[in-house]
N, C-alpha and C. Protein backbone atom coordinates (compact mmCIF):
# COMPACT_ATOMS: atom_id res chain seq x y z
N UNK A 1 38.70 68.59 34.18
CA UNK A 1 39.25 67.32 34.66
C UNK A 1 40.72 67.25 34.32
N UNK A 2 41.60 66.76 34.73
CA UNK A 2 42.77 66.89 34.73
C UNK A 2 43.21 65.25 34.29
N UNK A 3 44.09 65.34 33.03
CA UNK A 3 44.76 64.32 32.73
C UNK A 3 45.13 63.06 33.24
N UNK A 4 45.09 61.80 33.12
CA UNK A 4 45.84 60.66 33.51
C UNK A 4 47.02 60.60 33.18
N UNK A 5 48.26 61.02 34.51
CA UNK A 5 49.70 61.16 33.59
C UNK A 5 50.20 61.75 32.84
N UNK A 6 49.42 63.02 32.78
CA UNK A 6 49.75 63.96 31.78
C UNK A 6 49.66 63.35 30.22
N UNK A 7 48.64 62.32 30.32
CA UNK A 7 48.28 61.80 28.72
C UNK A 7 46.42 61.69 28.44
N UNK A 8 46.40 61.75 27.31
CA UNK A 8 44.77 61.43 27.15
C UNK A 8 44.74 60.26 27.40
N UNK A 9 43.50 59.84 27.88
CA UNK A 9 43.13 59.03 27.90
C UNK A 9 42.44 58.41 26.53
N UNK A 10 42.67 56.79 25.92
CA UNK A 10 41.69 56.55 24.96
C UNK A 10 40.76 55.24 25.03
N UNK A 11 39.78 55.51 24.78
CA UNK A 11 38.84 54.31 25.13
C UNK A 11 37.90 54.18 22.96
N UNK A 12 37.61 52.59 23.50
CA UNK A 12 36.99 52.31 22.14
C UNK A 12 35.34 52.24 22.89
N UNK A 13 34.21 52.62 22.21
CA UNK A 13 32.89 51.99 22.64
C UNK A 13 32.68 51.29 21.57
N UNK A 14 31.47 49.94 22.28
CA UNK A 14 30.87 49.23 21.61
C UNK A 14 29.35 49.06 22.17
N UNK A 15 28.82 49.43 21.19
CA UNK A 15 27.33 49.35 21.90
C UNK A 15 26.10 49.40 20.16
N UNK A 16 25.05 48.40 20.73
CA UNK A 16 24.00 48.58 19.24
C UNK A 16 23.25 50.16 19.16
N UNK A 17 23.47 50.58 20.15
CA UNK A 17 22.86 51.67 19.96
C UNK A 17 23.42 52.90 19.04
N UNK A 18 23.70 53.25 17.91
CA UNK A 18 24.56 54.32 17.12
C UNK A 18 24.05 55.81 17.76
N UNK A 19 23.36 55.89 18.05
CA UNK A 19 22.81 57.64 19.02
C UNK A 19 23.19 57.25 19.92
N UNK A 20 23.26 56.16 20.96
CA UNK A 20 23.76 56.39 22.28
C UNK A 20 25.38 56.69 22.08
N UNK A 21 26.18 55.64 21.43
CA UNK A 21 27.74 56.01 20.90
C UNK A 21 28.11 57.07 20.38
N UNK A 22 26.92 57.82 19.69
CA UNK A 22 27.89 59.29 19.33
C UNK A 22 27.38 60.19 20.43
N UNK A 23 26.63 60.04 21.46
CA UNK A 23 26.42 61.33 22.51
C UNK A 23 27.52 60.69 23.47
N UNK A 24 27.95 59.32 23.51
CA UNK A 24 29.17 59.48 24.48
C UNK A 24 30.35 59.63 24.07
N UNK A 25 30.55 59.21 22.51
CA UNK A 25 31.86 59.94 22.36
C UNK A 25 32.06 61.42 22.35
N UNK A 26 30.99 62.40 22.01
CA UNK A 26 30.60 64.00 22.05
C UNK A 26 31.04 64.26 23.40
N UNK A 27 30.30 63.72 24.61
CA UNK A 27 30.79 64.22 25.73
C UNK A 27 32.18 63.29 26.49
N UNK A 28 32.08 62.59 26.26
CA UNK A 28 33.70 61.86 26.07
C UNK A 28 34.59 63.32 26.49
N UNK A 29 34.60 63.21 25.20
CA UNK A 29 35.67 64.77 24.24
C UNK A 29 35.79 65.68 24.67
N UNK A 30 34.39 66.13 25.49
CA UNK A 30 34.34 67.32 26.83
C UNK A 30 35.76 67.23 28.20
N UNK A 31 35.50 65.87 28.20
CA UNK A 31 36.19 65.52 29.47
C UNK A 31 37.50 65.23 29.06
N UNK A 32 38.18 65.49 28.14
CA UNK A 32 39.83 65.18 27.85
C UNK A 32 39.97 63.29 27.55
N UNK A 33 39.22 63.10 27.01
CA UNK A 33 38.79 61.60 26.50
C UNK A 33 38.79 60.67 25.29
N UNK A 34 39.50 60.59 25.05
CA UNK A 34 39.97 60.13 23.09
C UNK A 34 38.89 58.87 22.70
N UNK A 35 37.78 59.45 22.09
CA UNK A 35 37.34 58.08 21.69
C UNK A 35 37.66 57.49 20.02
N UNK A 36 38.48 56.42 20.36
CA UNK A 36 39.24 55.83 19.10
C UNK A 36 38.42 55.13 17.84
N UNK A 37 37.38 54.78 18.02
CA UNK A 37 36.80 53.51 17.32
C UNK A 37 35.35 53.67 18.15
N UNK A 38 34.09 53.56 17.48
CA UNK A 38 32.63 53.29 18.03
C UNK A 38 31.64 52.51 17.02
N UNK A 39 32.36 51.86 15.70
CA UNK A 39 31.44 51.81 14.70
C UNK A 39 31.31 49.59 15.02
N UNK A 40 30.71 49.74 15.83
CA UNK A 40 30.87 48.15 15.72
C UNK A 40 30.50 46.94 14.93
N UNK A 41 30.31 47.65 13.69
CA UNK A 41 30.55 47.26 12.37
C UNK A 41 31.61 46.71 11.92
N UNK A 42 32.92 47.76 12.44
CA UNK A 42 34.33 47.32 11.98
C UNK A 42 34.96 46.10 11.73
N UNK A 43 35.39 45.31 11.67
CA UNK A 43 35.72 43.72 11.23
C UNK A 43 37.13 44.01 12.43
N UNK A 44 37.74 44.91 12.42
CA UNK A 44 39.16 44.92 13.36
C UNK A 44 38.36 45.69 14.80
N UNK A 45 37.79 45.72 14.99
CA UNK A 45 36.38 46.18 16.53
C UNK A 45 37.79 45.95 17.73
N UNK A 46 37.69 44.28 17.47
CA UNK A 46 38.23 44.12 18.71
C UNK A 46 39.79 43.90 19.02
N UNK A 47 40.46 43.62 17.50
CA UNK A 47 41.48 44.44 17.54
C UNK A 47 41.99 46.17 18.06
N UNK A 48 41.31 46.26 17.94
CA UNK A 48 41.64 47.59 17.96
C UNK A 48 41.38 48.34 19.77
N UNK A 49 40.57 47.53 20.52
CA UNK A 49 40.36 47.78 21.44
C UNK A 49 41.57 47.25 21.99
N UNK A 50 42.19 46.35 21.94
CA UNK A 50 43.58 45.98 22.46
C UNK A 50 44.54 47.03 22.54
N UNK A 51 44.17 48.24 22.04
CA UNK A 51 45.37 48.70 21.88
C UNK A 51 44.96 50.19 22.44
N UNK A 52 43.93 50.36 23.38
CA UNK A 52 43.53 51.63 23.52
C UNK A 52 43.72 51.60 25.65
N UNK A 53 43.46 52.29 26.08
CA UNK A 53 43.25 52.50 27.82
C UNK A 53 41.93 51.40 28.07
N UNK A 54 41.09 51.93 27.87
CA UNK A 54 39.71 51.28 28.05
C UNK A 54 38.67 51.27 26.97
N UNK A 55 37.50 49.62 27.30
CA UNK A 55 36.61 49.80 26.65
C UNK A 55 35.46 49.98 27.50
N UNK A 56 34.27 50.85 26.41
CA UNK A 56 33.14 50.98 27.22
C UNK A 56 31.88 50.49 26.57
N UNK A 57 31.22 49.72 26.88
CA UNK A 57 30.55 48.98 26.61
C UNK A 57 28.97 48.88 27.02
N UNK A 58 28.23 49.67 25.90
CA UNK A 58 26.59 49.94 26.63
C UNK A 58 26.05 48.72 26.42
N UNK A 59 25.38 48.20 27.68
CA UNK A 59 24.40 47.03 27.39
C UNK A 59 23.09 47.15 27.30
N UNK A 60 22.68 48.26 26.54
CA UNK A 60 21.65 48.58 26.22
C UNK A 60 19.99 49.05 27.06
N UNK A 61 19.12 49.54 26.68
CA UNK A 61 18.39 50.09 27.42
C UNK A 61 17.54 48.54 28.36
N UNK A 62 17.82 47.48 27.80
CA UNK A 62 17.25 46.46 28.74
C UNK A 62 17.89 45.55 29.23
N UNK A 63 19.15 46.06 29.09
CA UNK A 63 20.27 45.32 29.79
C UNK A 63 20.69 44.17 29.61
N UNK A 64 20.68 43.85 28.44
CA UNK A 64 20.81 42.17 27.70
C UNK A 64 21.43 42.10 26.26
N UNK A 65 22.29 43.43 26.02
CA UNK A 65 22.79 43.61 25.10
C UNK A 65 24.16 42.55 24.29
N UNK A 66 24.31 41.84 24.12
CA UNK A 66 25.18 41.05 23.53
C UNK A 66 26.38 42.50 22.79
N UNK A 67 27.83 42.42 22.92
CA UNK A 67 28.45 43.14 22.30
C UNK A 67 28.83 43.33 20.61
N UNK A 68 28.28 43.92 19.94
CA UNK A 68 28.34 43.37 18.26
C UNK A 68 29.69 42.76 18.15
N UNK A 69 29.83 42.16 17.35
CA UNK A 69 30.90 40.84 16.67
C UNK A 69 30.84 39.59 17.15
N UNK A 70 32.15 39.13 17.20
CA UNK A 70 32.04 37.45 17.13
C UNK A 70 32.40 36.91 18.33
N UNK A 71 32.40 37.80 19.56
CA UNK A 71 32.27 37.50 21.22
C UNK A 71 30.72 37.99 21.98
N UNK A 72 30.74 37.34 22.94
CA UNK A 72 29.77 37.67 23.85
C UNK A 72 30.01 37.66 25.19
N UNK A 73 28.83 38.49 25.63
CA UNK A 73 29.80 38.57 27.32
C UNK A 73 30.48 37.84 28.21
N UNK A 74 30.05 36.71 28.07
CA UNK A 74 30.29 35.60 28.92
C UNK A 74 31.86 35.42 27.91
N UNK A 75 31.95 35.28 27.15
CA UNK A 75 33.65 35.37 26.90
C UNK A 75 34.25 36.25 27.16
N UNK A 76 34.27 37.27 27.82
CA UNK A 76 35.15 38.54 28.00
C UNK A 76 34.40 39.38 29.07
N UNK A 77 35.82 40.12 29.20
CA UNK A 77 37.25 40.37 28.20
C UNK A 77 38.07 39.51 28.88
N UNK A 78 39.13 39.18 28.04
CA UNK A 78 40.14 38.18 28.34
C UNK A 78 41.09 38.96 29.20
N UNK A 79 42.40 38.52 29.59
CA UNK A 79 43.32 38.43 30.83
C UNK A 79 43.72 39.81 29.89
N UNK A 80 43.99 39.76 28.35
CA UNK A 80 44.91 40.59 27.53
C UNK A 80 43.99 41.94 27.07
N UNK A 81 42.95 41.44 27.25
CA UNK A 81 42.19 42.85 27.07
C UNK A 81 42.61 43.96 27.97
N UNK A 82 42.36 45.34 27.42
CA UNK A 82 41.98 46.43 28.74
C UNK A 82 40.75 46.53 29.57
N UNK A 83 41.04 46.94 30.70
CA UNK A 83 39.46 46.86 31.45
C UNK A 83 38.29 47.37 30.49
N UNK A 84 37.50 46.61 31.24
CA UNK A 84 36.04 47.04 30.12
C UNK A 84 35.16 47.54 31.15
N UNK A 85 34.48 48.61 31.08
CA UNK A 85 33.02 49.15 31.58
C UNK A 85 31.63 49.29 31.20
N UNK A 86 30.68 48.51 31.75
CA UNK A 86 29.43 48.17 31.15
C UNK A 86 28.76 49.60 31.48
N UNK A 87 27.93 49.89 30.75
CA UNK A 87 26.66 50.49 31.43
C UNK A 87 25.52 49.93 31.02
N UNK A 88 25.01 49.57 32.77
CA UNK A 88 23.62 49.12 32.14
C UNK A 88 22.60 49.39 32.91
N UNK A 89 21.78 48.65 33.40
CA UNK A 89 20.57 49.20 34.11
C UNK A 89 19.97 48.42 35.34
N UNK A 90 20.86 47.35 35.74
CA UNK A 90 20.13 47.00 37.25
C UNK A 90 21.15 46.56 38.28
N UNK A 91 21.22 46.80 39.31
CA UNK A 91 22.60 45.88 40.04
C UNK A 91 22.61 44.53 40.05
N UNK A 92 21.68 43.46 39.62
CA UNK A 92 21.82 42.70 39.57
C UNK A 92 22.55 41.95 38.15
N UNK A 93 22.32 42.86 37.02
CA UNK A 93 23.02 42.90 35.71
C UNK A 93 24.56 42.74 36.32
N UNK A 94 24.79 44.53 36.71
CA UNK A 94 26.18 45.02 37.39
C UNK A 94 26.97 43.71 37.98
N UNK A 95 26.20 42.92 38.60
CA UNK A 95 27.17 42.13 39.69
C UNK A 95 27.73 40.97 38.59
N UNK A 96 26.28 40.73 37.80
CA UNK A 96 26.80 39.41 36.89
C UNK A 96 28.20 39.93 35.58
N UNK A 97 28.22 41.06 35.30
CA UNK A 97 28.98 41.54 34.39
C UNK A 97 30.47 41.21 35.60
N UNK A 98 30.19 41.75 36.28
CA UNK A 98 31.95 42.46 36.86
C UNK A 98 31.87 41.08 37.55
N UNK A 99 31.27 39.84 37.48
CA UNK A 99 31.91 38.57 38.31
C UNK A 99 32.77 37.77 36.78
N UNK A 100 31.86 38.58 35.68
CA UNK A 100 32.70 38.06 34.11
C UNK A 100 34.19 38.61 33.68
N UNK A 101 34.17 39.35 34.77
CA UNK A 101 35.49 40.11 34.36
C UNK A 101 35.15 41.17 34.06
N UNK A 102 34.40 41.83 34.19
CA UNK A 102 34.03 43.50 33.81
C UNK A 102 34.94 44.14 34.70
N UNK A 103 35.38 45.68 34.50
CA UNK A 103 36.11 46.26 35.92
C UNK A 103 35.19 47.49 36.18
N UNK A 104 34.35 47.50 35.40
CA UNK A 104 33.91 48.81 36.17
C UNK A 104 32.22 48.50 35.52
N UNK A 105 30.99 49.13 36.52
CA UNK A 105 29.74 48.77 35.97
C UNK A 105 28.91 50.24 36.26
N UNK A 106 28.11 50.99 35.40
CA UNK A 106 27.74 52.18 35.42
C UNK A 106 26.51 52.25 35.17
N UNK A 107 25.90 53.33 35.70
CA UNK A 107 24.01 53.47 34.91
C UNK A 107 24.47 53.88 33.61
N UNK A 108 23.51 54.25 32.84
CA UNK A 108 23.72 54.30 30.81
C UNK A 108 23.50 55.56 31.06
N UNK A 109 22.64 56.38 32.03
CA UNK A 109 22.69 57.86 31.91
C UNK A 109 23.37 58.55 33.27
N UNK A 110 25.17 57.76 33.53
CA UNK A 110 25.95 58.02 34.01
C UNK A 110 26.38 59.44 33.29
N UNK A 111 26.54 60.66 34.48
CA UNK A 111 26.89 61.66 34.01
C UNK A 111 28.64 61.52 33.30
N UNK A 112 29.17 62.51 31.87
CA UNK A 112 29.97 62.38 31.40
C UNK A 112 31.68 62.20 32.23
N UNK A 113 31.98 63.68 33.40
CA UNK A 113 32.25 63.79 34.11
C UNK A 113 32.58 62.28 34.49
N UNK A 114 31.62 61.80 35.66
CA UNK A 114 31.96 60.38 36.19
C UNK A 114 32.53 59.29 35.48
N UNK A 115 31.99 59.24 34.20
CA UNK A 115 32.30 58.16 33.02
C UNK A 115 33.62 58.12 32.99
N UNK A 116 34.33 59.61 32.99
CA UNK A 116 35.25 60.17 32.64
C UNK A 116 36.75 60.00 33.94
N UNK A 117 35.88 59.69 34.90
CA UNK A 117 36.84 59.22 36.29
C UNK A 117 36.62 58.08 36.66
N UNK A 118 35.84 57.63 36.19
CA UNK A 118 35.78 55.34 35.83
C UNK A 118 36.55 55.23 35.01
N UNK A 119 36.97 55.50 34.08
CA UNK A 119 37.95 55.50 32.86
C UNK A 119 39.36 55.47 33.96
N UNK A 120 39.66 56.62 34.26
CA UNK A 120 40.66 56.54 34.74
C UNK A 120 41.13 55.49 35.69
N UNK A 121 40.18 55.39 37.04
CA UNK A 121 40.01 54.30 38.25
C UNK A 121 40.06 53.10 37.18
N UNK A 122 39.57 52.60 36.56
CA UNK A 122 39.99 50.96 36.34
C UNK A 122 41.30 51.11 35.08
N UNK A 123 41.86 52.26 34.91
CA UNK A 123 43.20 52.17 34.42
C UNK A 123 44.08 51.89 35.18
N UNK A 124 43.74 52.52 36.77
CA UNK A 124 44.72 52.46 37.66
C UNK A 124 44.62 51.12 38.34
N UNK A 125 43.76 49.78 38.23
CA UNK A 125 43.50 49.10 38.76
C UNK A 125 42.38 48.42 39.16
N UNK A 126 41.64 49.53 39.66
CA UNK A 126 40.73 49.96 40.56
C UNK A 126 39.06 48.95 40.02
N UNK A 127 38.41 49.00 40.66
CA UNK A 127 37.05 48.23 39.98
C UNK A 127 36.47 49.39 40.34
N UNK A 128 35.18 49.36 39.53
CA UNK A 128 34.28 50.70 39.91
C UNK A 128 32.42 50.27 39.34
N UNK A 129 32.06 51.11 40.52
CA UNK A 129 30.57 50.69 40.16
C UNK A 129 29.58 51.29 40.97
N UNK A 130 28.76 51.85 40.38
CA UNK A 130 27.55 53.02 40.77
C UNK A 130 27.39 52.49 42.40
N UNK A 131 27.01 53.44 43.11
CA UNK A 131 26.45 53.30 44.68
C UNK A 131 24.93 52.55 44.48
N UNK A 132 24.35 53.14 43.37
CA UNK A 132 22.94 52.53 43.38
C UNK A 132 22.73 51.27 43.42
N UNK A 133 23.85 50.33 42.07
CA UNK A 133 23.60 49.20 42.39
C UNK A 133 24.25 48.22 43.60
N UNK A 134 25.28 48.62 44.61
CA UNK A 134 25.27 48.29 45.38
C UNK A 134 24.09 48.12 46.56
N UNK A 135 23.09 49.12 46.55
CA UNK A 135 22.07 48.85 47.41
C UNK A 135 20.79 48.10 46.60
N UNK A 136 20.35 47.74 45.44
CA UNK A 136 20.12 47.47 44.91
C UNK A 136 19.95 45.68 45.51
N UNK A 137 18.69 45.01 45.69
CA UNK A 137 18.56 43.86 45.96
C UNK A 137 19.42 42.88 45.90
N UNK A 138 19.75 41.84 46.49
CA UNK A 138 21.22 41.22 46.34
C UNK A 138 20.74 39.75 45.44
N UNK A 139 21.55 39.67 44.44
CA UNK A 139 21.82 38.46 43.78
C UNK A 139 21.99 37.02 44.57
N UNK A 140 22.28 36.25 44.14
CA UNK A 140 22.31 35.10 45.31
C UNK A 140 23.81 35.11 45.34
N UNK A 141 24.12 34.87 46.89
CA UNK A 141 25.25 35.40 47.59
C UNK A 141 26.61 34.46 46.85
N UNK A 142 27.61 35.12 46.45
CA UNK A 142 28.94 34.94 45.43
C UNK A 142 29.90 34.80 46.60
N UNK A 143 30.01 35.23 47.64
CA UNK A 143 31.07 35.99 48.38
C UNK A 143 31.58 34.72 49.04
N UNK A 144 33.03 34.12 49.10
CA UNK A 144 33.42 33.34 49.88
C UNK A 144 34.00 33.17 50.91
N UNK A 145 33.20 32.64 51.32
CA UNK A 145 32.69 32.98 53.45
C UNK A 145 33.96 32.21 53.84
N UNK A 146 34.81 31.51 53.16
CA UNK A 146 36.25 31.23 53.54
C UNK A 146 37.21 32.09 53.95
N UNK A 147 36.90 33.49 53.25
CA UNK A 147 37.96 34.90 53.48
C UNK A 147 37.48 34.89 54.47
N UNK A 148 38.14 35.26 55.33
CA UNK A 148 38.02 36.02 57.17
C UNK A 148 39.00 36.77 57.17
N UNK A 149 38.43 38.21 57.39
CA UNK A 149 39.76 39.24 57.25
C UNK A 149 39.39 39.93 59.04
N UNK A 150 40.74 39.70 59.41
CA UNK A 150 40.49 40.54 60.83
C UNK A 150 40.41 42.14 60.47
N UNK A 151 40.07 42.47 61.75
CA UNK A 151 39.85 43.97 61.59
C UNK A 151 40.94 44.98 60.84
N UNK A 152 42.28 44.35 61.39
CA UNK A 152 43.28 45.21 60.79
C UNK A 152 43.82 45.01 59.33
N UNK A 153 43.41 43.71 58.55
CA UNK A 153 43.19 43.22 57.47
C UNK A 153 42.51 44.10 56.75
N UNK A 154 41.15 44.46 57.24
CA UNK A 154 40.34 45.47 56.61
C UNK A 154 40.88 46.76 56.69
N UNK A 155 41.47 47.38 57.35
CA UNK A 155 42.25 48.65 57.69
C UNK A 155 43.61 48.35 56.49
N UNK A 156 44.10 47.50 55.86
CA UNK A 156 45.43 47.53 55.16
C UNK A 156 44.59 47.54 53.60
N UNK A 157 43.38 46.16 53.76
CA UNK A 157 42.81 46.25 52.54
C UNK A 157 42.12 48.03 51.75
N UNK A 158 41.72 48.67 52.64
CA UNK A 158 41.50 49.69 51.86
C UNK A 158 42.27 50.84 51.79
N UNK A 159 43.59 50.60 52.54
CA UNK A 159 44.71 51.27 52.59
C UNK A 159 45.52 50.92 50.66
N UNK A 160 45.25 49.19 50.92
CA UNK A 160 45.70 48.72 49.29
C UNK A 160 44.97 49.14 48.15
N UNK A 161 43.79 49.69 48.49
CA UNK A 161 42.80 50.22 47.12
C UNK A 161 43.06 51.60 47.06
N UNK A 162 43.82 52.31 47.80
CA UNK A 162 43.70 53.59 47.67
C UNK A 162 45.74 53.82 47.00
N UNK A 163 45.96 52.48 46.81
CA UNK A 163 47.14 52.94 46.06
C UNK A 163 48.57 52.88 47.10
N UNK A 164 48.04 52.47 48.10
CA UNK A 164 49.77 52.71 49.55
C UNK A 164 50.78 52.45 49.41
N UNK A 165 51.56 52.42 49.45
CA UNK A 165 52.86 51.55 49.64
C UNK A 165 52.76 50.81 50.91
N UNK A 166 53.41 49.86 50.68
CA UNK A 166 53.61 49.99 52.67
C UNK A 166 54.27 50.30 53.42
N UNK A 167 55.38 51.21 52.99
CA UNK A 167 55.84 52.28 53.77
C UNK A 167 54.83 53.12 54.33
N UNK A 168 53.84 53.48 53.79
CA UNK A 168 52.66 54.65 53.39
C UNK A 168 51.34 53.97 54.56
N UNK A 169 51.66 53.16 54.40
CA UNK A 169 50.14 52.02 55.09
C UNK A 169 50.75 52.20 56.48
N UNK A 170 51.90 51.97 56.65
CA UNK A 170 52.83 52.13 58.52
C UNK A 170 52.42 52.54 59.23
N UNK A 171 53.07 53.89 58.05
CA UNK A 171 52.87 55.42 58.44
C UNK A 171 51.05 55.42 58.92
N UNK A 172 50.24 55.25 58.11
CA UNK A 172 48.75 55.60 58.48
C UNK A 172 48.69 54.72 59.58
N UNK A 173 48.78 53.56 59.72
CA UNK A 173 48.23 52.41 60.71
C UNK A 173 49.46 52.42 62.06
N UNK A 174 50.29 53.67 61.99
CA UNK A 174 51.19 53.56 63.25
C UNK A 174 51.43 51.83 63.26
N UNK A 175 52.03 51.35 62.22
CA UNK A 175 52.54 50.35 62.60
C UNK A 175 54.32 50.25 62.31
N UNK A 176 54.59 48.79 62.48
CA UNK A 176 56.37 49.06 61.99
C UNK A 176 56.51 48.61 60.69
N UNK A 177 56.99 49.00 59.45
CA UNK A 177 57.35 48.96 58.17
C UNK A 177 57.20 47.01 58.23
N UNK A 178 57.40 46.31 58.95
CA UNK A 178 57.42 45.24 58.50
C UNK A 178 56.62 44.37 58.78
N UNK A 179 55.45 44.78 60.21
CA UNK A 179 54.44 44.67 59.84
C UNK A 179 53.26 44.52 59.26
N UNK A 180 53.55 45.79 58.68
CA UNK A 180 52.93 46.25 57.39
C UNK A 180 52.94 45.50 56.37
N UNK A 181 53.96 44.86 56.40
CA UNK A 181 54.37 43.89 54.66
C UNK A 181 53.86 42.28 55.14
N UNK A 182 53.55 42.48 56.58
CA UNK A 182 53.25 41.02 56.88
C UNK A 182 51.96 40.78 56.71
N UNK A 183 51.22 41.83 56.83
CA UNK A 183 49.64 42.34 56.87
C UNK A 183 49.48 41.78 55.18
N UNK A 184 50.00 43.17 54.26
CA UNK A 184 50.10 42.98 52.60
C UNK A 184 49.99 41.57 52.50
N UNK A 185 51.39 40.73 53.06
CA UNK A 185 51.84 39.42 52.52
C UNK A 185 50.45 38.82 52.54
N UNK A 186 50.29 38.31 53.56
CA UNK A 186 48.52 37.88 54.31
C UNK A 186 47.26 37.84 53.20
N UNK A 187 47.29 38.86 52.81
CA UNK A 187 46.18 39.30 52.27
C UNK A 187 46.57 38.87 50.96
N UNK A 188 47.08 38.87 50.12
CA UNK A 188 47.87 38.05 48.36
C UNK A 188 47.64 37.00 48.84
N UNK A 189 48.08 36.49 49.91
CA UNK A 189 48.13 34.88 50.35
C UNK A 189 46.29 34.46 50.28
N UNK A 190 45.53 34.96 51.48
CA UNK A 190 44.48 35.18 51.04
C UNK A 190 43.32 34.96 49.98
N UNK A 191 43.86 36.17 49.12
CA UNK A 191 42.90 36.37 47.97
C UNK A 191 43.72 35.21 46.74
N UNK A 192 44.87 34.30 46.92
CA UNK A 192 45.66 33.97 46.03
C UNK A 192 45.90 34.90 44.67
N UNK A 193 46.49 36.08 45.51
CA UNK A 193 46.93 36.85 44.35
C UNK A 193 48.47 37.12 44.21
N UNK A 194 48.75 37.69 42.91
CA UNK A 194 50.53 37.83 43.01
C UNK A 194 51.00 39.28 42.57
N UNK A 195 49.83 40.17 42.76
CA UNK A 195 49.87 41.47 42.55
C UNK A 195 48.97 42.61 43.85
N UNK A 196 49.40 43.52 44.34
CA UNK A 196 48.55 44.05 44.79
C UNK A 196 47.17 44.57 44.40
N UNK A 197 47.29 45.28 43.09
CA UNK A 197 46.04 45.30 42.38
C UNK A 197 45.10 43.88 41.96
N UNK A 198 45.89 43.04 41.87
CA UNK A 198 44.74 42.10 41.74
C UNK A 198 44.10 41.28 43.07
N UNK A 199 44.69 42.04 44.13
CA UNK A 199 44.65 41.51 45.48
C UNK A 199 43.09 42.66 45.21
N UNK A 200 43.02 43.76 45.42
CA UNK A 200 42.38 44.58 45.69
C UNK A 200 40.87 44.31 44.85
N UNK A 201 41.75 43.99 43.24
CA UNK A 201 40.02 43.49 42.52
C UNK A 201 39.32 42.57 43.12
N UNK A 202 40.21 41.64 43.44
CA UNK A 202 39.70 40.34 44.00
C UNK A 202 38.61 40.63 45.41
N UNK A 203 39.40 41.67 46.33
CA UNK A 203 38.32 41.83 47.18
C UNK A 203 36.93 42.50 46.91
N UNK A 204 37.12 43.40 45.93
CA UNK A 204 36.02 44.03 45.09
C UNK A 204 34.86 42.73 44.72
N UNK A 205 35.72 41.96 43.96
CA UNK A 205 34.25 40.84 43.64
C UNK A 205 33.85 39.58 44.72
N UNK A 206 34.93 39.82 45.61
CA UNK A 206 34.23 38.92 46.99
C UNK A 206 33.35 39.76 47.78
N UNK A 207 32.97 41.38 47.34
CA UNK A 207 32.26 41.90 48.29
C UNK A 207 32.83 41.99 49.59
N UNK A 208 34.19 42.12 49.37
CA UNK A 208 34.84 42.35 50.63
C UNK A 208 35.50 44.10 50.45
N UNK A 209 35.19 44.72 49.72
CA UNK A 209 35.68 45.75 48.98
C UNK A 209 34.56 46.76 48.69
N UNK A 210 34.43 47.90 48.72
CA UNK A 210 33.85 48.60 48.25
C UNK A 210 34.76 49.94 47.42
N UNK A 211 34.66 50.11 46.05
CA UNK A 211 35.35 51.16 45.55
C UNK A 211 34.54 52.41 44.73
């Protein structure tokens, strides 16, 4: 696997399980993966996750894992945290985590490899989350049927998840450079966002997104 930026990557885990945390920091380590901190014992836990790439976060084999210390899911992670990635075990878990602010949601016997390129994808922005639980029975419907994205909306939106400029988006959509930025503009306006990446999460948890 090849570096993020020519830097390691470092992530903290937190999970009750102490055998599940040391077989993912073991294969972590395979994949060019710094795991900083796993003992969620520590009194500075969540200090310390502040200060790393990502956290990863097992919610245990029945999927109702509370994170050890003095938060719980439903509080986090905050605006100042780094993205956090659950693994857990149903898409209906998956959807309720990443509508809490989760950025990325995984099976628990997600191969290392993949773990290892979710790490990266929600460094870059990105939300991420197994194919399975997308097909996976649907929760009661979140998605706000207010967004109406025309066709070419959808053609810029996944042009914006894949990182474009909009010089870059033009170029693909044969359109004119300013176009292009009128399309972008649209879509922030839209999702009321003031970043492209958070334009892009945002469509991720309206289910207007697939990443």
């Amino acid at each position: 696997m090849q570096s993020f930026d020519a830097r390691t990557l470092e992530v903290t885990l937190i999970g009750a399980d102490a055998l599940a945390r040391r077989g993912l920091a073991s294969a972590l380590s395979l994949e060019s993966i710094l795991v900083s901190n796993q003992d969620p014992a520590t009194e500075s836990l969540l200090d310390t996750a502040r200060h790393v790439n990502a956290v990863i976060w097992d919610d245990g084999p029945l999927g109702n894992e509370a994170p050890p210390g003095p938060r719980a899911p439903d509080s986090l992670p905050s605006p100042s945290d780094p993205p956090w990635i659950a693994l857990t075990t149903t898409g209906e878990r998956a959807r309720d985590l990443l509508q809490r602010g989760f950025r990325g949601a995984l099976k628990r016997e997600v191969a290392p490899a993949s773990l290892a390129a979710a790490v990266e994808a929600v460094v870059r922005g990105l939300v991420v989350t197994d194919p399975d639980f997308l097909h996976a029975p649907p929760a009661p419907p979140t998605r706000d049927e207010s967004l109406h994205l025309s066709p070419r909306e959808y053609e810029v939106l996944a042009l914006l998840a894949e990182g474009l400029s909009n010089k870059e988006i033009a170029a693909e959509l044969k359109l004119s450079p300013h176009t292009a930025k009128f399309h972008v503009t649209a879509l922030l306006d839209k999702f009321g966002a003031q970043t492209r990446t958070e334009a892009v999460v945002r469509a991720a948890r309206a289910g207007l997104l697939t990443l």
